[in-house]
Protein backbone atom coordinates (compact mmCIF):
# COMPACT_ATOMS: atom_id res chain seq x y z
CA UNK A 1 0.00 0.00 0.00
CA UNK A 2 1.09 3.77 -1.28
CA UNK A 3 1.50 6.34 1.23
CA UNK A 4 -1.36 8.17 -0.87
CA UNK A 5 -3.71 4.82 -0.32
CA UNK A 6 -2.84 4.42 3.58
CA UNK A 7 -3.55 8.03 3.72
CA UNK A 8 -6.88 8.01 2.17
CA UNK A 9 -7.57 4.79 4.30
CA UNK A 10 -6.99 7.37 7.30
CA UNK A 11 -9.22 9.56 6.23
CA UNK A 12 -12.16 7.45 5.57
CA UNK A 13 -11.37 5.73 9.40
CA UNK A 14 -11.66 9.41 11.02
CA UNK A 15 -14.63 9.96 9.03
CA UNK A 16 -16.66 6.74 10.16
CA UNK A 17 -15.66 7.55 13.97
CA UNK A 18 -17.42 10.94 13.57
CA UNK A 19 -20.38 9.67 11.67
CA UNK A 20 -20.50 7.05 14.56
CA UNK A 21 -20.31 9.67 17.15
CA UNK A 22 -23.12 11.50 15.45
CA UNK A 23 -25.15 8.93 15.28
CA UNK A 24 -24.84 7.82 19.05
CA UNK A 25 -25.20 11.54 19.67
CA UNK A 26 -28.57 11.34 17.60
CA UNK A 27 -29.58 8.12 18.87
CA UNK A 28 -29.07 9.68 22.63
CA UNK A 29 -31.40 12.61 21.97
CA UNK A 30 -34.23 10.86 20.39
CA UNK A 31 -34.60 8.40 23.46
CA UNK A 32 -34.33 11.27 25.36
CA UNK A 33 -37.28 12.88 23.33
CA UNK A 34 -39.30 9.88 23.35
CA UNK A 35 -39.56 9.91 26.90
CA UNK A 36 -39.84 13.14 27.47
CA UNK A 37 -42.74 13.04 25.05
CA UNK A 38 -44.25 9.99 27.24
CA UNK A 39 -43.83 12.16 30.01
CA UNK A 40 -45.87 15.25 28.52
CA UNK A 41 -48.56 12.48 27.28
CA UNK A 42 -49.28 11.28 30.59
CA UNK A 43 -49.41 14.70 32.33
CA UNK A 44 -51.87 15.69 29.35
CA UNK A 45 -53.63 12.54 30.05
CA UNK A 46 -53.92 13.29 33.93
CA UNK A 47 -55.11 16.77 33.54
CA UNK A 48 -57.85 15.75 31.05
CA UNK A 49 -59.09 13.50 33.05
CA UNK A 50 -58.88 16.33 36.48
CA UNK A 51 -60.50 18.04 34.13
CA UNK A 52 -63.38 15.86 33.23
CA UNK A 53 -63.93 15.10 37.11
CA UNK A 54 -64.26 18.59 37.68
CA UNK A 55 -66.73 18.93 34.42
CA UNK A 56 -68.56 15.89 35.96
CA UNK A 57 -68.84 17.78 39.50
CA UNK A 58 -69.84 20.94 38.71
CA UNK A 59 -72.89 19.40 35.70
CA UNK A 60 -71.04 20.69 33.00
CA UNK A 61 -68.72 23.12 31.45
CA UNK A 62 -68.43 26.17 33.24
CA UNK A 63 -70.27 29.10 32.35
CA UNK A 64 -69.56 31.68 29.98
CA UNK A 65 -69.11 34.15 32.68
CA UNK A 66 -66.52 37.32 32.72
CA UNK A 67 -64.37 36.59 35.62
CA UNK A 68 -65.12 37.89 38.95
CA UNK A 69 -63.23 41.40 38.39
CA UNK A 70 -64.93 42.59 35.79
C-alpha cells in the first residue's frame, strides 16, 4: 500500500468515527425525546381527566361568565 492509499484509508477511518459519534449523539437525543414526550402524554392525560372530574362535579362546562373582576 502507497502512502497516498494508507492516507486516504486514514481519512475514511476518522470519518466513520465521527459519523458514529453523530449517530450515538442522535440516537441519545431521540430516546431522550421519546420519553420526554411519554412524560408530557401522561401529564396531558392526567389533567384531562382532572379536568373531566371537575366537568362531571360541577354538571357541566363552566359558564360563559366574565371573571369575577370585571
Amino acid at each position: 500500500m502507497n502512502e497516498q492509499d494508507e492516507a486516504r484509508l486514514v481519512r475514511l477511518e476518522e470519518l466513520l468515527a465521527h459519523q458514529q459519534a453523530a449517530i450515538e449523539d442522535l440516537s441519545r437525543q431521540l430516546t431522550e425525546s421519546w420519553r420526554e414526550t411519554d412524560k408530557l402524554r401522561r401529564e396531558l392525560a392526567r389533567l384531562n381527566d382532572r379536568f373531566q372530574d371537575i366537568e362531571d362535579a360541577t354538571g357541566g362546562p363552566p359558564a360563559n361568565q366574565p371573571p369575577p373582576h370585571w
